[in-house]
PDB file of N, CA and C in Angstrom:
ATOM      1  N   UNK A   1      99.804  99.270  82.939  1.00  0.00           N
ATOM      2  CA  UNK A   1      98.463  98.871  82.583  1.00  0.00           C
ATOM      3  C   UNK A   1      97.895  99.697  81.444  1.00  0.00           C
ATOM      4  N   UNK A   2      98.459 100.993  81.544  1.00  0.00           N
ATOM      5  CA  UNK A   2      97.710 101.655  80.052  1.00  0.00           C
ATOM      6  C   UNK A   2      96.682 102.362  80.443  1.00  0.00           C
ATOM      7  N   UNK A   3      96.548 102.370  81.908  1.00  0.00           N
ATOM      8  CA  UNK A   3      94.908 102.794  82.604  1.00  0.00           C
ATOM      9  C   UNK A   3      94.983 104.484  82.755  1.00  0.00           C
ATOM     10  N   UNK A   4      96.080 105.024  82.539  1.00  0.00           N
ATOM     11  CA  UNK A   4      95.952 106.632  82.785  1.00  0.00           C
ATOM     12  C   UNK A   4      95.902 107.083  83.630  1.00  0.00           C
ATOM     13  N   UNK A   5      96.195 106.585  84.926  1.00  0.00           N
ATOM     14  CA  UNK A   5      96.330 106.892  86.540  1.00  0.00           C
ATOM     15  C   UNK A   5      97.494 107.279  86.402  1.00  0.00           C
ATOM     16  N   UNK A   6      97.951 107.815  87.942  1.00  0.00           N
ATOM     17  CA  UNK A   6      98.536 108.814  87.996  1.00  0.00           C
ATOM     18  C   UNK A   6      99.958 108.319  88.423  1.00  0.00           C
ATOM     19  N   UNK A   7     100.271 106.324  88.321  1.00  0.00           N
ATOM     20  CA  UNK A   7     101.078 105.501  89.153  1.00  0.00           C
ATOM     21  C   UNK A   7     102.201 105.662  88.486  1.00  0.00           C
ATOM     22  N   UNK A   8     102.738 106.722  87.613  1.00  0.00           N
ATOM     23  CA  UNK A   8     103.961 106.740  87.001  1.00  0.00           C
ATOM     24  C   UNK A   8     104.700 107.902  87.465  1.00  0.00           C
ATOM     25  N   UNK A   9     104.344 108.887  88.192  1.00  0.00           N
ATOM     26  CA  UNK A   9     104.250 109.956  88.866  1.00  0.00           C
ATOM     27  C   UNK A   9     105.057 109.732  90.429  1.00  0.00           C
ATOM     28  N   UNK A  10     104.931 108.719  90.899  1.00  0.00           N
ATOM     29  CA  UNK A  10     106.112 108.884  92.541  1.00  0.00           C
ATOM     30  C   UNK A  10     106.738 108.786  92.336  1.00  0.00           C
ATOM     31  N   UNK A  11     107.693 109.491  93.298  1.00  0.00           N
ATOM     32  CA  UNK A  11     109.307 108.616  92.550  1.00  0.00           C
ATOM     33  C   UNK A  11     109.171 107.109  93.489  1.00  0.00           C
ATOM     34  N   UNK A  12     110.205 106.758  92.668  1.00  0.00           N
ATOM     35  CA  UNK A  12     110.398 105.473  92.388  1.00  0.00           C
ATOM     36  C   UNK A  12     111.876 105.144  93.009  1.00  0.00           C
ATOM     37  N   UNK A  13     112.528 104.696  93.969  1.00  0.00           N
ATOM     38  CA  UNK A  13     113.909 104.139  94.505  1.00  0.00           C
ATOM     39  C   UNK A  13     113.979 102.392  94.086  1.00  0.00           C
ATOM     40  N   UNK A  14     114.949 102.547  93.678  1.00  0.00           N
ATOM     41  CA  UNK A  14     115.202 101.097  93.369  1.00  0.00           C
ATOM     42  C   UNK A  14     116.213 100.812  94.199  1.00  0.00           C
ATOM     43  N   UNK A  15     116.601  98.959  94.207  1.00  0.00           N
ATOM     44  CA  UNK A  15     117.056  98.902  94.799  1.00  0.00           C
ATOM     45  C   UNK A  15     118.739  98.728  94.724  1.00  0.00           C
ATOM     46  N   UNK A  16     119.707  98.797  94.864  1.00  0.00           N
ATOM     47  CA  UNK A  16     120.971  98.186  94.443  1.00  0.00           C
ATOM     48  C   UNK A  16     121.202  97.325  93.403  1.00  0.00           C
ATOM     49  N   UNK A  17     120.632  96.458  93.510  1.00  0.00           N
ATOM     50  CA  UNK A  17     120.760  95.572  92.343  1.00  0.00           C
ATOM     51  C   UNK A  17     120.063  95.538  91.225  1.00  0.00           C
ATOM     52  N   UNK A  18     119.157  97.075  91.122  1.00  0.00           N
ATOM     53  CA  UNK A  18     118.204  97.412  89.792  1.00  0.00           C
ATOM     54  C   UNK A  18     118.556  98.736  89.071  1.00  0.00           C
ATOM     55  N   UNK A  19     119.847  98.820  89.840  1.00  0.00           N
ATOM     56  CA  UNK A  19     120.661 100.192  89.038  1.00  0.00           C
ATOM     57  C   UNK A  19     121.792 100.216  88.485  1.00  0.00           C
ATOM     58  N   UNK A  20     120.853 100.090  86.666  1.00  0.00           N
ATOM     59  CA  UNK A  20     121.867 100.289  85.585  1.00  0.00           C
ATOM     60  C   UNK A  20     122.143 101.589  84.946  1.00  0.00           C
ATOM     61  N   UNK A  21     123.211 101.422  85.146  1.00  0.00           N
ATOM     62  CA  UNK A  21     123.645 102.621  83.994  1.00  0.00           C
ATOM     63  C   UNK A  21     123.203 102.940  83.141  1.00  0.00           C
ATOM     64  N   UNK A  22     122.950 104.600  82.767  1.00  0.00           N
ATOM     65  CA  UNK A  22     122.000 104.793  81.524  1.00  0.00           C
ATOM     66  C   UNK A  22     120.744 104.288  81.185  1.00  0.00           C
ATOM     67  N   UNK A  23     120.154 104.041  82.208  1.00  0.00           N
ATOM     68  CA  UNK A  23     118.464 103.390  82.384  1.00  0.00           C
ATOM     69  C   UNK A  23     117.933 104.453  83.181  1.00  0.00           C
ATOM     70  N   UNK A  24     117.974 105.268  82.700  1.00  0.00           N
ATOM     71  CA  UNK A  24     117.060 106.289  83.782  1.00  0.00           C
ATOM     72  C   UNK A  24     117.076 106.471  85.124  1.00  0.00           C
ATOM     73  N   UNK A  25     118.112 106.445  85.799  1.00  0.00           N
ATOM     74  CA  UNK A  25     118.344 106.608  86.966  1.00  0.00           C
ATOM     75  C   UNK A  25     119.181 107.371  87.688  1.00  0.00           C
ATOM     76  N   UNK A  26     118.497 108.224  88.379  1.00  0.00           N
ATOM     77  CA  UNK A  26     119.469 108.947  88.740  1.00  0.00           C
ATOM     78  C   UNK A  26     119.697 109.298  90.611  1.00  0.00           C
ATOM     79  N   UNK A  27     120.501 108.548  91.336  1.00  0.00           N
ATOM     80  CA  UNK A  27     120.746 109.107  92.442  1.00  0.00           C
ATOM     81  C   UNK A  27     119.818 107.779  93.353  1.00  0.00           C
ATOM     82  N   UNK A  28     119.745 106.633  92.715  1.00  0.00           N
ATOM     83  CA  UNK A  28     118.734 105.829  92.757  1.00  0.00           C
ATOM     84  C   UNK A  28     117.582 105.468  92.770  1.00  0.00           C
ATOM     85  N   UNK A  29     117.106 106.528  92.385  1.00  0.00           N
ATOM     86  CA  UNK A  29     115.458 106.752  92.033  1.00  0.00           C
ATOM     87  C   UNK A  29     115.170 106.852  90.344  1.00  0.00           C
ATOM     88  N   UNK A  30     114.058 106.633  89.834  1.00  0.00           N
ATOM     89  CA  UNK A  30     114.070 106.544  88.264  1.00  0.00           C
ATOM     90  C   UNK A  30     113.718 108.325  88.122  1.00  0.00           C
ATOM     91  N   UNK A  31     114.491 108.418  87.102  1.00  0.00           N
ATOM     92  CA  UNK A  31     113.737 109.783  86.573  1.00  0.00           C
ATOM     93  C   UNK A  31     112.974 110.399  86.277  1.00  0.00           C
ATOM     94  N   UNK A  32     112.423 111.645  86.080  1.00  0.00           N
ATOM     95  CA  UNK A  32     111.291 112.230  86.195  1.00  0.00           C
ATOM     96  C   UNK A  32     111.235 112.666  84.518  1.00  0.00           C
ATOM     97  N   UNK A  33     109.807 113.099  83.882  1.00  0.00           N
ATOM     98  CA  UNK A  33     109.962 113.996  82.583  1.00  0.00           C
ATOM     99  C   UNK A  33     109.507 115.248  83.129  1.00  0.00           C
ATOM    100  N   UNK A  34     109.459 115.636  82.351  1.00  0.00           N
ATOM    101  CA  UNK A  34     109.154 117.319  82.317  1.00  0.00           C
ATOM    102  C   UNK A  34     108.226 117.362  83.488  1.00  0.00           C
ATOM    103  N   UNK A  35     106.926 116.709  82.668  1.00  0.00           N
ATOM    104  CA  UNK A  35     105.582 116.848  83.031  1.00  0.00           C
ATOM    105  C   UNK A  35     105.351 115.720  84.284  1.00  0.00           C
ATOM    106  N   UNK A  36     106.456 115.340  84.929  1.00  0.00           N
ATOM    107  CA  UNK A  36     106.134 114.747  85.913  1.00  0.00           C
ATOM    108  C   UNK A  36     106.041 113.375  85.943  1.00  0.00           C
ATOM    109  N   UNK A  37     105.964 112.846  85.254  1.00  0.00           N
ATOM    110  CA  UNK A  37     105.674 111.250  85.067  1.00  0.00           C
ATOM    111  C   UNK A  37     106.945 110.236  84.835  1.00  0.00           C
ATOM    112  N   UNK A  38     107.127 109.429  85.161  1.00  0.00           N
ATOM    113  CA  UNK A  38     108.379 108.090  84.794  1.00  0.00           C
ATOM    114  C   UNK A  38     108.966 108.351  83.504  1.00  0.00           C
ATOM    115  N   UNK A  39     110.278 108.238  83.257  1.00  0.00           N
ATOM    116  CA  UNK A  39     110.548 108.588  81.668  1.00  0.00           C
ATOM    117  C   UNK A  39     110.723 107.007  80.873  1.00  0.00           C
ATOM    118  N   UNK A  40     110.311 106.086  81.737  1.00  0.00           N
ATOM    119  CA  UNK A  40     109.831 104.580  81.385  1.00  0.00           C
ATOM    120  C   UNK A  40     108.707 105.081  80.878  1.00  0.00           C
ATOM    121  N   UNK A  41     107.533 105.647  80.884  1.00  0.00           N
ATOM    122  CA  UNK A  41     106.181 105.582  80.355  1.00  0.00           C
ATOM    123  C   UNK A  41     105.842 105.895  79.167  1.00  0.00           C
ATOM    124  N   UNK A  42     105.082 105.056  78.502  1.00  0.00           N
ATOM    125  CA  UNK A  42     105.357 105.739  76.979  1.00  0.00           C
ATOM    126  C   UNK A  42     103.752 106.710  76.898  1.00  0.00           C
ATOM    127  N   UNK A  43     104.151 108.051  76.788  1.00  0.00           N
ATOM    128  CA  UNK A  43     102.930 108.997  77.392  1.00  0.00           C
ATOM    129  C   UNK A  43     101.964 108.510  76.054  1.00  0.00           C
ATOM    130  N   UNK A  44     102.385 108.397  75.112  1.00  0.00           N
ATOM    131  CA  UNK A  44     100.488 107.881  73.739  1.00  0.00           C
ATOM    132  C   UNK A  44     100.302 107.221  74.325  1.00  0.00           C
ATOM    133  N   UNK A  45     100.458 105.829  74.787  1.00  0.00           N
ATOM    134  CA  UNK A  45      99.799 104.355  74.894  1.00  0.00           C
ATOM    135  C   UNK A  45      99.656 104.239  76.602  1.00  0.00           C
ATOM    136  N   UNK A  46     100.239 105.201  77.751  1.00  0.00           N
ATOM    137  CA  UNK A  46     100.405 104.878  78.687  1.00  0.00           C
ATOM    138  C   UNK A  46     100.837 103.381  79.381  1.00  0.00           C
ATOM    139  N   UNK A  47     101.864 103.045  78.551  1.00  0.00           N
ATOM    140  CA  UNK A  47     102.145 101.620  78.989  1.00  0.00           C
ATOM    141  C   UNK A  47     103.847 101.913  78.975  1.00  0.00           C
ATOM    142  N   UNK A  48     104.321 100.784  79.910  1.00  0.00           N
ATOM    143  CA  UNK A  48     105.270 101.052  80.346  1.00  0.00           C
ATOM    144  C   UNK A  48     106.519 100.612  79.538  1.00  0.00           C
ATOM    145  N   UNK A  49     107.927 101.312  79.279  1.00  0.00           N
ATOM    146  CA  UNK A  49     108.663 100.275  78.218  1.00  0.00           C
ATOM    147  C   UNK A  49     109.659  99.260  78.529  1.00  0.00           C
ATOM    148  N   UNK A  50     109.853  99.378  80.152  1.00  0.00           N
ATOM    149  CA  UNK A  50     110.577  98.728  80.554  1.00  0.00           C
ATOM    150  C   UNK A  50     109.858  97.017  81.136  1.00  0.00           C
ATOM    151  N   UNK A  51     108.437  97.349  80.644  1.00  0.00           N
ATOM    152  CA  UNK A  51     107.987  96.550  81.248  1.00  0.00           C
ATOM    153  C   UNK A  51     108.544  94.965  82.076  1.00  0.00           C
ATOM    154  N   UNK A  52     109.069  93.988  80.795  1.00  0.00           N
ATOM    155  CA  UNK A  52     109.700  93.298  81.417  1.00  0.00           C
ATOM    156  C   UNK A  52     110.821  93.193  82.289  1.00  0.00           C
ATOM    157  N   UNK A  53     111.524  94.631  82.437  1.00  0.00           N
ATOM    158  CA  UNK A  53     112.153  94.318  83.594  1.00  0.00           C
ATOM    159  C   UNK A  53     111.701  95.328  84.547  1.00  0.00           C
ATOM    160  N   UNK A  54     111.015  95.978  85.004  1.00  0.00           N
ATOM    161  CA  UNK A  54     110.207  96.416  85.752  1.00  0.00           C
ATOM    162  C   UNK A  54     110.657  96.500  87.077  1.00  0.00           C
ATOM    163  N   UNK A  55     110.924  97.495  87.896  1.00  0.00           N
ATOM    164  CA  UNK A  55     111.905  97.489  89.620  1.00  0.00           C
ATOM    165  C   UNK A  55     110.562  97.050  90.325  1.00  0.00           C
ATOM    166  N   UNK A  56     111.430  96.327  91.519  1.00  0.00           N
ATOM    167  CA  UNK A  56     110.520  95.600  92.238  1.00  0.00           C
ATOM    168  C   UNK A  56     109.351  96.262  92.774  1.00  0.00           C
ATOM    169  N   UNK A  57     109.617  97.644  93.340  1.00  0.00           N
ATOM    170  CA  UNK A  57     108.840  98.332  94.034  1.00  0.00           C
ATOM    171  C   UNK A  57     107.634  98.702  92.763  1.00  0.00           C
ATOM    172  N   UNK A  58     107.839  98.975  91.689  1.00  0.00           N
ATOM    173  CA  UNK A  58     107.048  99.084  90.352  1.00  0.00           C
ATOM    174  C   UNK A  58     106.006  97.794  90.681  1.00  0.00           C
ATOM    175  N   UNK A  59     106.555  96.783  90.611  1.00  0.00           N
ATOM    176  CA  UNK A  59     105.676  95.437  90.479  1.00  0.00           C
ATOM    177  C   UNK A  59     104.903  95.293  91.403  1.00  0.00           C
ATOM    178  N   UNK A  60     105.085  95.386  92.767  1.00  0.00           N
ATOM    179  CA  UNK A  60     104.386  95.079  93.678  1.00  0.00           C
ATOM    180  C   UNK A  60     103.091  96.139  94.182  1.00  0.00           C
ATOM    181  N   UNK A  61     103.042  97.326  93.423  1.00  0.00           N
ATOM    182  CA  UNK A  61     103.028  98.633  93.554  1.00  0.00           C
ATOM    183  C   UNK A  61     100.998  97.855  93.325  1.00  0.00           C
ATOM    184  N   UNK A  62     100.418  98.372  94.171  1.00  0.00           N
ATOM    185  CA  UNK A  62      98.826  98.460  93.599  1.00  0.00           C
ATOM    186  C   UNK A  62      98.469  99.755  93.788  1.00  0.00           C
ATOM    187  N   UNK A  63      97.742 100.561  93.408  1.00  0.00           N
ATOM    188  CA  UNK A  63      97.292 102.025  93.188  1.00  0.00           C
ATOM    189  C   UNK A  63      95.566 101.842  94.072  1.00  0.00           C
ATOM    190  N   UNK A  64      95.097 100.999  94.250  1.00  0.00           N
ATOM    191  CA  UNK A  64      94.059 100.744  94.161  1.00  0.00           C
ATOM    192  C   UNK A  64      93.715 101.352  95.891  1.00  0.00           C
ATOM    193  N   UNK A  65      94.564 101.051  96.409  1.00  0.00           N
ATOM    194  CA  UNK A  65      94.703 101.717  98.101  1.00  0.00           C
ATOM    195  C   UNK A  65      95.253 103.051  98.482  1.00  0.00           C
ATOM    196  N   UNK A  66      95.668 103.240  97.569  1.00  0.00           N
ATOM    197  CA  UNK A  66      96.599 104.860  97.559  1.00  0.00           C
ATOM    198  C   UNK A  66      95.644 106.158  97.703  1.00  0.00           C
ATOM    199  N   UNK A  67      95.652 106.021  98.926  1.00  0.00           N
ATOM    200  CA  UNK A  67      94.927 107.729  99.179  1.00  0.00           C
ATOM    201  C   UNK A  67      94.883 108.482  98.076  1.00  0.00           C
ATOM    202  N   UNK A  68      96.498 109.482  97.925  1.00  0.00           N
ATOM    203  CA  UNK A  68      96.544 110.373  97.498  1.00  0.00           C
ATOM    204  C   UNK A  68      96.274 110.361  95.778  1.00  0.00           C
ATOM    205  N   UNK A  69      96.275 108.376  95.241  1.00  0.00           N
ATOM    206  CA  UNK A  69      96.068 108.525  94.091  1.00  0.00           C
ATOM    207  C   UNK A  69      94.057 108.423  93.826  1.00  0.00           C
ATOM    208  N   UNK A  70      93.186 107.759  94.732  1.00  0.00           N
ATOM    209  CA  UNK A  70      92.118 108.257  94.953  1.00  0.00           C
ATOM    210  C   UNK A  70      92.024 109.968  94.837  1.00  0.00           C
ATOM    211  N   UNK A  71      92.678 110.434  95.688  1.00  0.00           N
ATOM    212  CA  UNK A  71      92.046 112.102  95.484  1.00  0.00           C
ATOM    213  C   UNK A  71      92.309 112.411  94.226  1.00  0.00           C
ATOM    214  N   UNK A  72      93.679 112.367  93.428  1.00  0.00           N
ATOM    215  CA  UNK A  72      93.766 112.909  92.245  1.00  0.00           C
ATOM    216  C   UNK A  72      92.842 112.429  91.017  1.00  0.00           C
ATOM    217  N   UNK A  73      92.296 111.369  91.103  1.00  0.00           N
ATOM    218  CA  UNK A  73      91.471 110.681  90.228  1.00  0.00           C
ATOM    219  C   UNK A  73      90.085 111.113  89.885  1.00  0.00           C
ATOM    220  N   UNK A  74      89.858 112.379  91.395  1.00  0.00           N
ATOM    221  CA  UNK A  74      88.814 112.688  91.838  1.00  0.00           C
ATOM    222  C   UNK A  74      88.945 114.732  91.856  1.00  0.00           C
ATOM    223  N   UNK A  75      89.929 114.947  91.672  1.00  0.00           N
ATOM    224  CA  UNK A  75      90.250 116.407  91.482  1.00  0.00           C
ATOM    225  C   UNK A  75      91.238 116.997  90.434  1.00  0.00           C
ATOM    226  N   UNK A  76      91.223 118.280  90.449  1.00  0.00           N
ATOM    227  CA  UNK A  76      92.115 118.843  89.060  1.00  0.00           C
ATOM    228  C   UNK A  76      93.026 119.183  90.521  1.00  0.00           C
ATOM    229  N   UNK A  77      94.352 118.798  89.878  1.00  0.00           N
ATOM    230  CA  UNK A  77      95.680 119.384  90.297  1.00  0.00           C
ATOM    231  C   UNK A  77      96.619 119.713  89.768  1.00  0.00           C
ATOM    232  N   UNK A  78      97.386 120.694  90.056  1.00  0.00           N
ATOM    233  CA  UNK A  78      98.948 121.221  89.015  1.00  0.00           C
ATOM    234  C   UNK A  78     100.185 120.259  88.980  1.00  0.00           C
ATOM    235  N   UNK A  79      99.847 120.095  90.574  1.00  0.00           N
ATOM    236  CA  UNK A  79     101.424 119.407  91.108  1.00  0.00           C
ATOM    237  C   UNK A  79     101.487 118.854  92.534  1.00  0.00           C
ATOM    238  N   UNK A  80     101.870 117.831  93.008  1.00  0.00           N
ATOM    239  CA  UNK A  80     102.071 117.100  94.222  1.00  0.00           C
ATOM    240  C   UNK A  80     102.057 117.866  95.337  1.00  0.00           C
ATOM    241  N   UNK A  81     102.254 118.996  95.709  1.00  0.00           N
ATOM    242  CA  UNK A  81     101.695 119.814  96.458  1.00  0.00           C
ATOM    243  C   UNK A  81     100.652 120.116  96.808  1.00  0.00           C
ATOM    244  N   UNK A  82     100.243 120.932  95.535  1.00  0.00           N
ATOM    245  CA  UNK A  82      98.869 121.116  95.754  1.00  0.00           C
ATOM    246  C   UNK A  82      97.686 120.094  95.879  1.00  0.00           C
ATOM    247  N   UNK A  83      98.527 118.637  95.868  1.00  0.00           N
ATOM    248  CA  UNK A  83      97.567 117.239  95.983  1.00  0.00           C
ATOM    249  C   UNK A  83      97.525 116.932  97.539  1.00  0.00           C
ATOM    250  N   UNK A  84      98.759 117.274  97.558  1.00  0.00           N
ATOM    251  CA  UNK A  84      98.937 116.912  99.356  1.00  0.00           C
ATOM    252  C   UNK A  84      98.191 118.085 100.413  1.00  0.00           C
ATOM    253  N   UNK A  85      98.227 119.226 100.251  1.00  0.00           N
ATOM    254  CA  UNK A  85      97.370 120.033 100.534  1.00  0.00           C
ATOM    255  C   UNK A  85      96.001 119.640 100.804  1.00  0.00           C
ATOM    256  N   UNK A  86      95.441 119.261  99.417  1.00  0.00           N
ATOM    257  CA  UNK A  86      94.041 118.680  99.603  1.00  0.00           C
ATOM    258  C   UNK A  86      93.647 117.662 100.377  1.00  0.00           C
ATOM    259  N   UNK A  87      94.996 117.087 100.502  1.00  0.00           N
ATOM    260  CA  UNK A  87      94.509 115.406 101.401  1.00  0.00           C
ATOM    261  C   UNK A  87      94.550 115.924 102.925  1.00  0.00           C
ATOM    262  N   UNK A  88      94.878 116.824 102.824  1.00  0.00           N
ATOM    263  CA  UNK A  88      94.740 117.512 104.803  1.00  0.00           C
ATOM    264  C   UNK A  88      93.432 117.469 104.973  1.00  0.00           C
ATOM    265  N   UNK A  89      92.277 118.069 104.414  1.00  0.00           N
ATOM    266  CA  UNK A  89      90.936 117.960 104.358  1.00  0.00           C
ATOM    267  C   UNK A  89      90.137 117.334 103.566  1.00  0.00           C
ATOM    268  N   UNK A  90      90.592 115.988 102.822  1.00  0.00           N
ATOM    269  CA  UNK A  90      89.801 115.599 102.250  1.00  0.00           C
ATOM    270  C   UNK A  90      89.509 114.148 102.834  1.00  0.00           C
ATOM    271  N   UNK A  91      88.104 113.658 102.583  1.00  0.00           N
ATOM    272  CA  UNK A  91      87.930 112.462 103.357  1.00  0.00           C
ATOM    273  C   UNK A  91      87.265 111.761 102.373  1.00  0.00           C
ATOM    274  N   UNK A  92      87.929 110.820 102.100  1.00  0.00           N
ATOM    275  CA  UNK A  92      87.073 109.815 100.783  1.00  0.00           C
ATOM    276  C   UNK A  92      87.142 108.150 101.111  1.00  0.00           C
ATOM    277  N   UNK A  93      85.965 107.839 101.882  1.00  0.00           N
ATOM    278  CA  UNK A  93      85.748 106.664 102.521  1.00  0.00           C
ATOM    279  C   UNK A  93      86.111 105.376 101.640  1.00  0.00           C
ATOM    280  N   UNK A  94      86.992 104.449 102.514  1.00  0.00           N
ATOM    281  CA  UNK A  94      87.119 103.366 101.549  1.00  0.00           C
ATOM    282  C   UNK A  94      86.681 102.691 100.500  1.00  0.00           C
ATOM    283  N   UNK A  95      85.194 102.335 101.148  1.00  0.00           N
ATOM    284  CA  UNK A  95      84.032 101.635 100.334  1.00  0.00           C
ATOM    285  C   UNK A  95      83.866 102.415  99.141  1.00  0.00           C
ATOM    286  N   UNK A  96      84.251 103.587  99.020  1.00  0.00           N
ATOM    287  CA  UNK A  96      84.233 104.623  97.524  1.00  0.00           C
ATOM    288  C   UNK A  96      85.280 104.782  96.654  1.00  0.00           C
ATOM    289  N   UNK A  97      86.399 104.322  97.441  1.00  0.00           N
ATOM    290  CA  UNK A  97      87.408 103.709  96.133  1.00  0.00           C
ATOM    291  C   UNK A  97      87.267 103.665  94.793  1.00  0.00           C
ATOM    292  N   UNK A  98      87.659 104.087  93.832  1.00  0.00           N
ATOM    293  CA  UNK A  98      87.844 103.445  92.439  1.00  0.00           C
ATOM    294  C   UNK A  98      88.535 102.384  92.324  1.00  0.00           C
ATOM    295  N   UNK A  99      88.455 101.458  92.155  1.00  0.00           N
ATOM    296  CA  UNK A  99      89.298 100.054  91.661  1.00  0.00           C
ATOM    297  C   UNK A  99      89.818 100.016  90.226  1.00  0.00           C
ATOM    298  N   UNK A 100      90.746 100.354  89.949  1.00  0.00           N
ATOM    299  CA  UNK A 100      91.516 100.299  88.416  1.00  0.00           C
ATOM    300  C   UNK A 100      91.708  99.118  87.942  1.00  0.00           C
ATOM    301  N   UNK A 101      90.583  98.526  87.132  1.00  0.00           N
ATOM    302  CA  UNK A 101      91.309  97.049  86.219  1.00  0.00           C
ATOM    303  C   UNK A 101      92.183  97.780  85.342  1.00  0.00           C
ATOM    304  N   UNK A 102      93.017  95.945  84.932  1.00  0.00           N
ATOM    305  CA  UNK A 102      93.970  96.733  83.733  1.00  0.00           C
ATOM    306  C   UNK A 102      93.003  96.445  82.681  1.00  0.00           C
ATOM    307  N   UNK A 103      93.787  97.389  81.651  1.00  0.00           N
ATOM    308  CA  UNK A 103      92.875  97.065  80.390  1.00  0.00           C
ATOM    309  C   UNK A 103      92.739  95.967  79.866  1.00  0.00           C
ATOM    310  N   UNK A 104      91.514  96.078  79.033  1.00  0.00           N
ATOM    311  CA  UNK A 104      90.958  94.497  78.715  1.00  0.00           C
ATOM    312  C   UNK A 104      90.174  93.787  79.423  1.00  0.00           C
ATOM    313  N   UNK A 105      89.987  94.390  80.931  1.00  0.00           N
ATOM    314  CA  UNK A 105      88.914  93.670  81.606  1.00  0.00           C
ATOM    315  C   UNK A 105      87.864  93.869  81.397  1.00  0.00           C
TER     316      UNK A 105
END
């Protein structure tokens, strides 16, 4: 989407039949960069390059329900740890959600 959330960041398992060689994959999960994020993502534009072929779990994927991506949207963090940490005590009621359109809406 280009939206700057944090949905490029889990890993990602694909499934058998979405693992090609030399596509970023390693051990069946997509790879990580440095800084943590999908090495599909193109970090200027935040949009994705594989887009059209995209693993299933990618596609079906909404961010919009995701706890832990609510808290980060909502706090400074280093690293997935220290995110999960926070979600032990943090309580951020549904109805307060952020809803991420994609861009252009």
């Amino acid at each position: 989407m280009g939206c700057r959330t944090d949905c490029c960041r889990p890993l990602v398992r694909l499934d058998p039949d979405e693992r090609n060689p030399g596509s970023g994959i390693s051990n069946g999960f997509v790879e990580k960069c440095a800084d943590g994020y999908c090495v599909n993502l193109d970090c200027e534009t935040h949009f994705c390059r594989i887009w059209e072929n995209w693993s299933r779990v990618c596609r079906g994927y909404d961010c919009n329900g995701e706890f832990l991506l609510q808290l980060a949207g909502r706090n400074q963090f280093r690293n997935i740890a220290e995110l999960v940490k926070m979600a032990a005590t943090a309580c951020i009621p549904k109805e307060t959600y952020i809803q991420v359109p994609p861009i252009g809406e």
